[in-house]
PDB file of N, CA and C in Angstrom:
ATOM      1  N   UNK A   1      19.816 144.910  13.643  1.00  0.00           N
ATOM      2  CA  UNK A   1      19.914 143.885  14.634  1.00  0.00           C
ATOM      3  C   UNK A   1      18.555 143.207  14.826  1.00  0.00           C
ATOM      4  N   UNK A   2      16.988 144.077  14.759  1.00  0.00           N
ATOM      5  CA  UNK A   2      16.529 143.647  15.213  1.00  0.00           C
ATOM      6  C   UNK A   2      16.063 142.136  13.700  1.00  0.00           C
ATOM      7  N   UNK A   3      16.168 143.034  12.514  1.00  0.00           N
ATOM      8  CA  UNK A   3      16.021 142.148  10.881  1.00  0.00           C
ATOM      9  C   UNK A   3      16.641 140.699  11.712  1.00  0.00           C
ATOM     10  N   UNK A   4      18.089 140.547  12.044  1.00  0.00           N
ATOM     11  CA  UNK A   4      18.943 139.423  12.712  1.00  0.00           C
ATOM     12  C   UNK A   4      18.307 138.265  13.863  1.00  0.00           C
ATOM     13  N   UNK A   5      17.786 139.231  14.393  1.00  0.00           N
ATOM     14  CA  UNK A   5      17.186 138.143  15.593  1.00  0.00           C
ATOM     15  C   UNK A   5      15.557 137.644  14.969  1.00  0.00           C
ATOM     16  N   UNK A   6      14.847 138.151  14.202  1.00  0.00           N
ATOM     17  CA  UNK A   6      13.795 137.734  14.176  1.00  0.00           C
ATOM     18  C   UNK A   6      14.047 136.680  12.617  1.00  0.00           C
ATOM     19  N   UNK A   7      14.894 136.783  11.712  1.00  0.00           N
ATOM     20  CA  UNK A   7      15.007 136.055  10.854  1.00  0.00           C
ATOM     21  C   UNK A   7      15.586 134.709  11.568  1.00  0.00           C
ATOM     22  N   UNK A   8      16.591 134.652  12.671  1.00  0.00           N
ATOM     23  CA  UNK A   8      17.095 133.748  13.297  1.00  0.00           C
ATOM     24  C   UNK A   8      15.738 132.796  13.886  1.00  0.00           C
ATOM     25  N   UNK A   9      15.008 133.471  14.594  1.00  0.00           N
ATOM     26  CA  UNK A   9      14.071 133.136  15.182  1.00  0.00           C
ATOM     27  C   UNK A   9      12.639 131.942  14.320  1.00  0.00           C
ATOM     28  N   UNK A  10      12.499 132.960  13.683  1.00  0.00           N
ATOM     29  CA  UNK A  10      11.518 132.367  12.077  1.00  0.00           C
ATOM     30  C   UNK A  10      12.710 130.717  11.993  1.00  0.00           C
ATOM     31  N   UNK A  11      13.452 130.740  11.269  1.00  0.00           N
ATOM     32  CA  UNK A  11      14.059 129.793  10.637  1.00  0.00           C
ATOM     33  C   UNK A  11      15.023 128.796  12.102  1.00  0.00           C
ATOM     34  N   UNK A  12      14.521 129.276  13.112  1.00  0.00           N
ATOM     35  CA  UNK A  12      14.584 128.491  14.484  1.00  0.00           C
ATOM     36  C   UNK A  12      16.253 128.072  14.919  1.00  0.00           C
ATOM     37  N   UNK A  13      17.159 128.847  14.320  1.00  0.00           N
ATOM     38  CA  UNK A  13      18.544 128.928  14.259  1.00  0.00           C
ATOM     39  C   UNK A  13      18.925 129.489  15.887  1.00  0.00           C
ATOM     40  N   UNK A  14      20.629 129.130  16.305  1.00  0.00           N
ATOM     41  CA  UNK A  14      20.900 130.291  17.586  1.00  0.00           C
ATOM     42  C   UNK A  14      22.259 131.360  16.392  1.00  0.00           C
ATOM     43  N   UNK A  15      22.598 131.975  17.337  1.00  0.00           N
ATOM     44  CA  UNK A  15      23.311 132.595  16.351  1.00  0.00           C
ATOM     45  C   UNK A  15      25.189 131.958  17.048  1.00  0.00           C
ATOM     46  N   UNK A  16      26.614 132.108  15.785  1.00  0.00           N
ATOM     47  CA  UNK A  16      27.709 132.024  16.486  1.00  0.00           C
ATOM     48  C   UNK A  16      28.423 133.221  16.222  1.00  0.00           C
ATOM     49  N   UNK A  17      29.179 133.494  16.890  1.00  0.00           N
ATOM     50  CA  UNK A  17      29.637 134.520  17.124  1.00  0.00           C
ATOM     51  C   UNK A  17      31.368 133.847  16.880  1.00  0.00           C
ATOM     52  N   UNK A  18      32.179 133.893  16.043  1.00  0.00           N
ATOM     53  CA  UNK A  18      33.346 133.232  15.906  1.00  0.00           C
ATOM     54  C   UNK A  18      34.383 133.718  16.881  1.00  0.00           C
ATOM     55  N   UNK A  19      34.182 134.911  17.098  1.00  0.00           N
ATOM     56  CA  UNK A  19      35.636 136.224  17.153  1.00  0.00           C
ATOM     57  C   UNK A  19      35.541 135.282  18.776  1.00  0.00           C
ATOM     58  N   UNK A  20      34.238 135.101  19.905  1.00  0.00           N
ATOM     59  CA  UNK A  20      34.233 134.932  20.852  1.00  0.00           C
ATOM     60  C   UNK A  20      34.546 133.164  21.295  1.00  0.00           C
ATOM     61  N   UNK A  21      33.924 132.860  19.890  1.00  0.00           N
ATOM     62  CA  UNK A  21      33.337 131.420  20.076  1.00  0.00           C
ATOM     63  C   UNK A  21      32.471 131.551  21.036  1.00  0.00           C
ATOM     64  N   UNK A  22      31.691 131.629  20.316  1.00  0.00           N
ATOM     65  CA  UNK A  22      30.227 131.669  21.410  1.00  0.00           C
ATOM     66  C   UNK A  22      28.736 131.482  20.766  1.00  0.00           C
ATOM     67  N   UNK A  23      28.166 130.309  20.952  1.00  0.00           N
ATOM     68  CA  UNK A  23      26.500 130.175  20.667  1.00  0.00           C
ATOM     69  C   UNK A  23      25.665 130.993  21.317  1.00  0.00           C
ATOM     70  N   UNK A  24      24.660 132.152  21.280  1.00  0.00           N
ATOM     71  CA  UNK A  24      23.981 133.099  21.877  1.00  0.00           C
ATOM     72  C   UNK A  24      22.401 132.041  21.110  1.00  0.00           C
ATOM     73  N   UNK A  25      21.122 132.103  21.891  1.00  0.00           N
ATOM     74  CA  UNK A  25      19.939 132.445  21.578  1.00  0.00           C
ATOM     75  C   UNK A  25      19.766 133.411  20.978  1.00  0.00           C
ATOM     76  N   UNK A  26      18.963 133.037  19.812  1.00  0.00           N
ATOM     77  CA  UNK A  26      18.312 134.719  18.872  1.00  0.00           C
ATOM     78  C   UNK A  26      17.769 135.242  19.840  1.00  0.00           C
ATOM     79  N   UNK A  27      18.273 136.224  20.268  1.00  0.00           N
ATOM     80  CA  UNK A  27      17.885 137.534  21.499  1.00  0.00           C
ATOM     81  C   UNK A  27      18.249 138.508  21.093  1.00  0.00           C
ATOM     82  N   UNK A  28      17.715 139.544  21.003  1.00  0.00           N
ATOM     83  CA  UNK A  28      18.217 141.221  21.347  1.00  0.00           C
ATOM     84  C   UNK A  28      19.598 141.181  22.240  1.00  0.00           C
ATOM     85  N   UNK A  29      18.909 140.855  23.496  1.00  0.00           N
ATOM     86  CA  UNK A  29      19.937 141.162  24.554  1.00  0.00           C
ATOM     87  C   UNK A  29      21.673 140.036  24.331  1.00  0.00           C
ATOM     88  N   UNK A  30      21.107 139.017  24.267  1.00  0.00           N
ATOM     89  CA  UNK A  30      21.771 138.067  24.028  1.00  0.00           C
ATOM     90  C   UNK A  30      22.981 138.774  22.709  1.00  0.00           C
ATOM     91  N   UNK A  31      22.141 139.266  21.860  1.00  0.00           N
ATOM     92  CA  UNK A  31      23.064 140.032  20.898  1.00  0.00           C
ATOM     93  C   UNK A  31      24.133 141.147  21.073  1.00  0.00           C
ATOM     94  N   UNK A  32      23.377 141.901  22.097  1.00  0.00           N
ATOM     95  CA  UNK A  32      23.515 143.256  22.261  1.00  0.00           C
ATOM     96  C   UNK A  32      25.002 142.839  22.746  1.00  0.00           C
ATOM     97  N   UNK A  33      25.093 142.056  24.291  1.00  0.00           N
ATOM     98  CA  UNK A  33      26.274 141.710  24.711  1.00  0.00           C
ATOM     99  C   UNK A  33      27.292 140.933  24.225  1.00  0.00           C
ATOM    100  N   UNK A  34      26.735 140.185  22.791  1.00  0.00           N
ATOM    101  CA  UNK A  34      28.147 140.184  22.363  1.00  0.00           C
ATOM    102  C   UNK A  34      28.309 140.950  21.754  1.00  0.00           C
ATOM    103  N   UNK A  35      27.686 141.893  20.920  1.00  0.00           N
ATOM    104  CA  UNK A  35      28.410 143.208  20.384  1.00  0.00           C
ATOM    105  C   UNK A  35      29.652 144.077  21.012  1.00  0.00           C
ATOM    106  N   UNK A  36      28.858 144.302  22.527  1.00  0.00           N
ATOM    107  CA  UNK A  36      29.406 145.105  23.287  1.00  0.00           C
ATOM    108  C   UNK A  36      31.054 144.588  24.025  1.00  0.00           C
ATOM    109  N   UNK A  37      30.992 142.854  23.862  1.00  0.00           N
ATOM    110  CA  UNK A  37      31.894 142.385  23.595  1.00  0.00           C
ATOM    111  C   UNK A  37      33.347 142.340  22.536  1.00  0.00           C
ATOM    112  N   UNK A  38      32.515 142.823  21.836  1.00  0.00           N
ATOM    113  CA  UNK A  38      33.656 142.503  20.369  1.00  0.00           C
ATOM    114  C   UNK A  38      34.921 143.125  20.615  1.00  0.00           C
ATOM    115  N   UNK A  39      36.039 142.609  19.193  1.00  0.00           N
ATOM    116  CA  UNK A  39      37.037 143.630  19.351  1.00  0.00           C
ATOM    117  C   UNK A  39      36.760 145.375  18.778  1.00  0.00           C
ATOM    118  N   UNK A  40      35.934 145.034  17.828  1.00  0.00           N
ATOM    119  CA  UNK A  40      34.698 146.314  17.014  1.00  0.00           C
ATOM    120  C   UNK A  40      34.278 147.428  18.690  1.00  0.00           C
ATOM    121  N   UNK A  41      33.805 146.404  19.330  1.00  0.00           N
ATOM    122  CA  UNK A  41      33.546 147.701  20.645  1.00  0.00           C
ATOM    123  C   UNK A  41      34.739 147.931  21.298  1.00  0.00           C
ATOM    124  N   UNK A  42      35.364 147.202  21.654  1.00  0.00           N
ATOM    125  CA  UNK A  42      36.662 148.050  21.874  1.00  0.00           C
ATOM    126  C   UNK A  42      37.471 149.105  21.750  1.00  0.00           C
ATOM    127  N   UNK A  43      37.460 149.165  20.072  1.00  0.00           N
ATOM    128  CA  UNK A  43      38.407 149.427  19.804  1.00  0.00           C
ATOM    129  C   UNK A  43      37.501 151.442  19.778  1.00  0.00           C
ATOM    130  N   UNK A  44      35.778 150.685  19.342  1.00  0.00           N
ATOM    131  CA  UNK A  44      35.268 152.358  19.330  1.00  0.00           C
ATOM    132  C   UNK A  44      35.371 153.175  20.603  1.00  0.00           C
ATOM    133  N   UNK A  45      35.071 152.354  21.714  1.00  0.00           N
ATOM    134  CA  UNK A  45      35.325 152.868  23.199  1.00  0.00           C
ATOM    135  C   UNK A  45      36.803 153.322  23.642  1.00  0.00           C
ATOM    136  N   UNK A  46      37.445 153.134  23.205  1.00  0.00           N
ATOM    137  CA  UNK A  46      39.241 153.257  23.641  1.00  0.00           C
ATOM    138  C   UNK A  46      39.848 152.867  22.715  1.00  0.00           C
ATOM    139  N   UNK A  47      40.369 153.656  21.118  1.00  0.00           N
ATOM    140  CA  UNK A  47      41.363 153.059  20.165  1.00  0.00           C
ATOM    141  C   UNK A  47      42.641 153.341  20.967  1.00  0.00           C
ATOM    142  N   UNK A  48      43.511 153.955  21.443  1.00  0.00           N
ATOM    143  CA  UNK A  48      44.541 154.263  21.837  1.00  0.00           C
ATOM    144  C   UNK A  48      45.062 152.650  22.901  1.00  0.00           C
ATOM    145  N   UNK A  49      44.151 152.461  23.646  1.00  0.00           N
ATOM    146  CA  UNK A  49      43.874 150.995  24.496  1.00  0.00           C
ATOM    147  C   UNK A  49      44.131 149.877  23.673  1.00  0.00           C
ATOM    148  N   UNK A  50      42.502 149.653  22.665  1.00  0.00           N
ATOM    149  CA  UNK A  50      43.047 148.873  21.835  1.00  0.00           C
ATOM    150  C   UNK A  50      44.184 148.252  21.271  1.00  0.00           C
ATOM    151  N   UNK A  51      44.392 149.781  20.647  1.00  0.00           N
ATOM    152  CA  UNK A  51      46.234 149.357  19.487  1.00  0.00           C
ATOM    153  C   UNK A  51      47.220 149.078  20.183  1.00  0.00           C
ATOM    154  N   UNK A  52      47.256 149.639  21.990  1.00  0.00           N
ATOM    155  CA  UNK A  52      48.270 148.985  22.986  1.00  0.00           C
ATOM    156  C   UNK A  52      48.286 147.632  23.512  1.00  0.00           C
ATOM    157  N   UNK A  53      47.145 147.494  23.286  1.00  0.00           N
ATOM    158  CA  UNK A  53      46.598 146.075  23.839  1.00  0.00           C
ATOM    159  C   UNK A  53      47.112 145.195  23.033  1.00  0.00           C
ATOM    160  N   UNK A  54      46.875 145.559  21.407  1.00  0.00           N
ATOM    161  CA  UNK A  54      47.523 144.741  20.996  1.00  0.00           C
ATOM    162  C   UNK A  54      48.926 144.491  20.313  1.00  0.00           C
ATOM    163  N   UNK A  55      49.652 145.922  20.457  1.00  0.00           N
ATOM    164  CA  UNK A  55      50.766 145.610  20.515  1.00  0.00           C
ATOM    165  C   UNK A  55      51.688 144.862  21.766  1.00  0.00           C
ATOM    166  N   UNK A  56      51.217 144.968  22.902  1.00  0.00           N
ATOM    167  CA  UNK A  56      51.784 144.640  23.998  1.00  0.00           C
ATOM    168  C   UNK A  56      51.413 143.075  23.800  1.00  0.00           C
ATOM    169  N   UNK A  57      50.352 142.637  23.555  1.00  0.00           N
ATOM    170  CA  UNK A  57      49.781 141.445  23.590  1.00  0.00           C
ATOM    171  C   UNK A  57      50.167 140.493  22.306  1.00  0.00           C
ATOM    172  N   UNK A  58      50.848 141.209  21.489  1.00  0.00           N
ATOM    173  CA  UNK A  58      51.288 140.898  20.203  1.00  0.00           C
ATOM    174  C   UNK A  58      50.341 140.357  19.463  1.00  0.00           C
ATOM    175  N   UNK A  59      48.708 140.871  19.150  1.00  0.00           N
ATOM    176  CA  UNK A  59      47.636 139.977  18.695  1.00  0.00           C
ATOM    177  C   UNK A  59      47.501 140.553  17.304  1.00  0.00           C
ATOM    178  N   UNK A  60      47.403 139.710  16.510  1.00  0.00           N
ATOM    179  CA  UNK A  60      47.066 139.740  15.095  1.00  0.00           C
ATOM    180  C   UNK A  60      45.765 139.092  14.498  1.00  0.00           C
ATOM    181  N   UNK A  61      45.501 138.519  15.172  1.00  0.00           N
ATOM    182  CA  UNK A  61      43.965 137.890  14.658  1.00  0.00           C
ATOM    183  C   UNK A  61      43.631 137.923  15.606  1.00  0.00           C
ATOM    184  N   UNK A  62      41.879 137.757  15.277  1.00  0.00           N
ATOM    185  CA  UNK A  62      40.700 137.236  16.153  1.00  0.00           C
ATOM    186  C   UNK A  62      41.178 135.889  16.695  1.00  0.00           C
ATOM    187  N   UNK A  63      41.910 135.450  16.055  1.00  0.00           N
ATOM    188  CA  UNK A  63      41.880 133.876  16.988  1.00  0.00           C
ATOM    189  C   UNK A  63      43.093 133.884  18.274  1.00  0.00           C
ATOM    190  N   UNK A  64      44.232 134.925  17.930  1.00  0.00           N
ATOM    191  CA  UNK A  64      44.866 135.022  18.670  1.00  0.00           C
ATOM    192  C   UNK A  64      44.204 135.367  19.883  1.00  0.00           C
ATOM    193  N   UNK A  65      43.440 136.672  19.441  1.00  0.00           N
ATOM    194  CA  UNK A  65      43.009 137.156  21.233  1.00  0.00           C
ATOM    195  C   UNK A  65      42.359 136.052  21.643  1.00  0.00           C
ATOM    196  N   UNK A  66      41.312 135.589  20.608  1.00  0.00           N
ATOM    197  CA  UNK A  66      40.538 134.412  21.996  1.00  0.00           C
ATOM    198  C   UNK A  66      41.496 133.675  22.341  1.00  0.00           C
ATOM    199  N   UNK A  67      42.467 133.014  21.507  1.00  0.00           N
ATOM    200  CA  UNK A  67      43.249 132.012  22.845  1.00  0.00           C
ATOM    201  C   UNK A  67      43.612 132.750  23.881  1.00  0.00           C
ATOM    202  N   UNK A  68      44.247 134.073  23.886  1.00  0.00           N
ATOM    203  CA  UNK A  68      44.100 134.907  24.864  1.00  0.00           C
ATOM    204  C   UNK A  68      43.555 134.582  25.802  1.00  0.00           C
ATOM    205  N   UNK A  69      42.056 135.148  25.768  1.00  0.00           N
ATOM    206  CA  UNK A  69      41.100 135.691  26.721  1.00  0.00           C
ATOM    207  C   UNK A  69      40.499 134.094  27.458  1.00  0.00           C
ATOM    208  N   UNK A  70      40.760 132.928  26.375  1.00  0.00           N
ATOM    209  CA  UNK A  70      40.466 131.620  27.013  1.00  0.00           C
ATOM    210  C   UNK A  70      41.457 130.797  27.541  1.00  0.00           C
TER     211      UNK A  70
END
C-alpha cells in the first residue's frame, strides 16, 4: 500500500476506486478506508453475512451493489 500511494504521489495522480466509484487523494488513510470499505473486507470480516447479503440482495456484480448502496 504504502509502494501505491507514494508512486501515485511522484506521478501526481488521485487514485479510483471502481467497486465504490470513488476518487480518494494518494493517502494512506484515504486508502486504508476504502479498503476497509470493499466487498474484499466484508466478506473477510463476516463471510456467512456477506453470501446472505448477497443472496437476499440478489447481487452479482460490483456494479450491482453500488447501485445498491447509491
Amino acid at each position: 500500500m504504502k509502494k501505491i500511494v507514494l508512486t501515485a504521489k511522484i506521478l501526481e495522480c488521485v487514485l479510483f476506486i471502481p467497486e465504490l466509484k470513488l476518487i480518494i487523494d494518494a493517502s494512506k488513510i484515504e486508502l486504508e478506508s476504502a479498503i476497509s470499505n470493499s466487498r474484499a473486507a466484508s466478506y473477510v470480516n463476516n463471510p456467512n453475512r456477506f453470501n446472505n447479503d448477497i443472496i437476499k440482495n440478489n447481487i452479482t456484480s460490483p456494479c450491482n451493489l453500488t447501485s445498491k448502496i447509491g
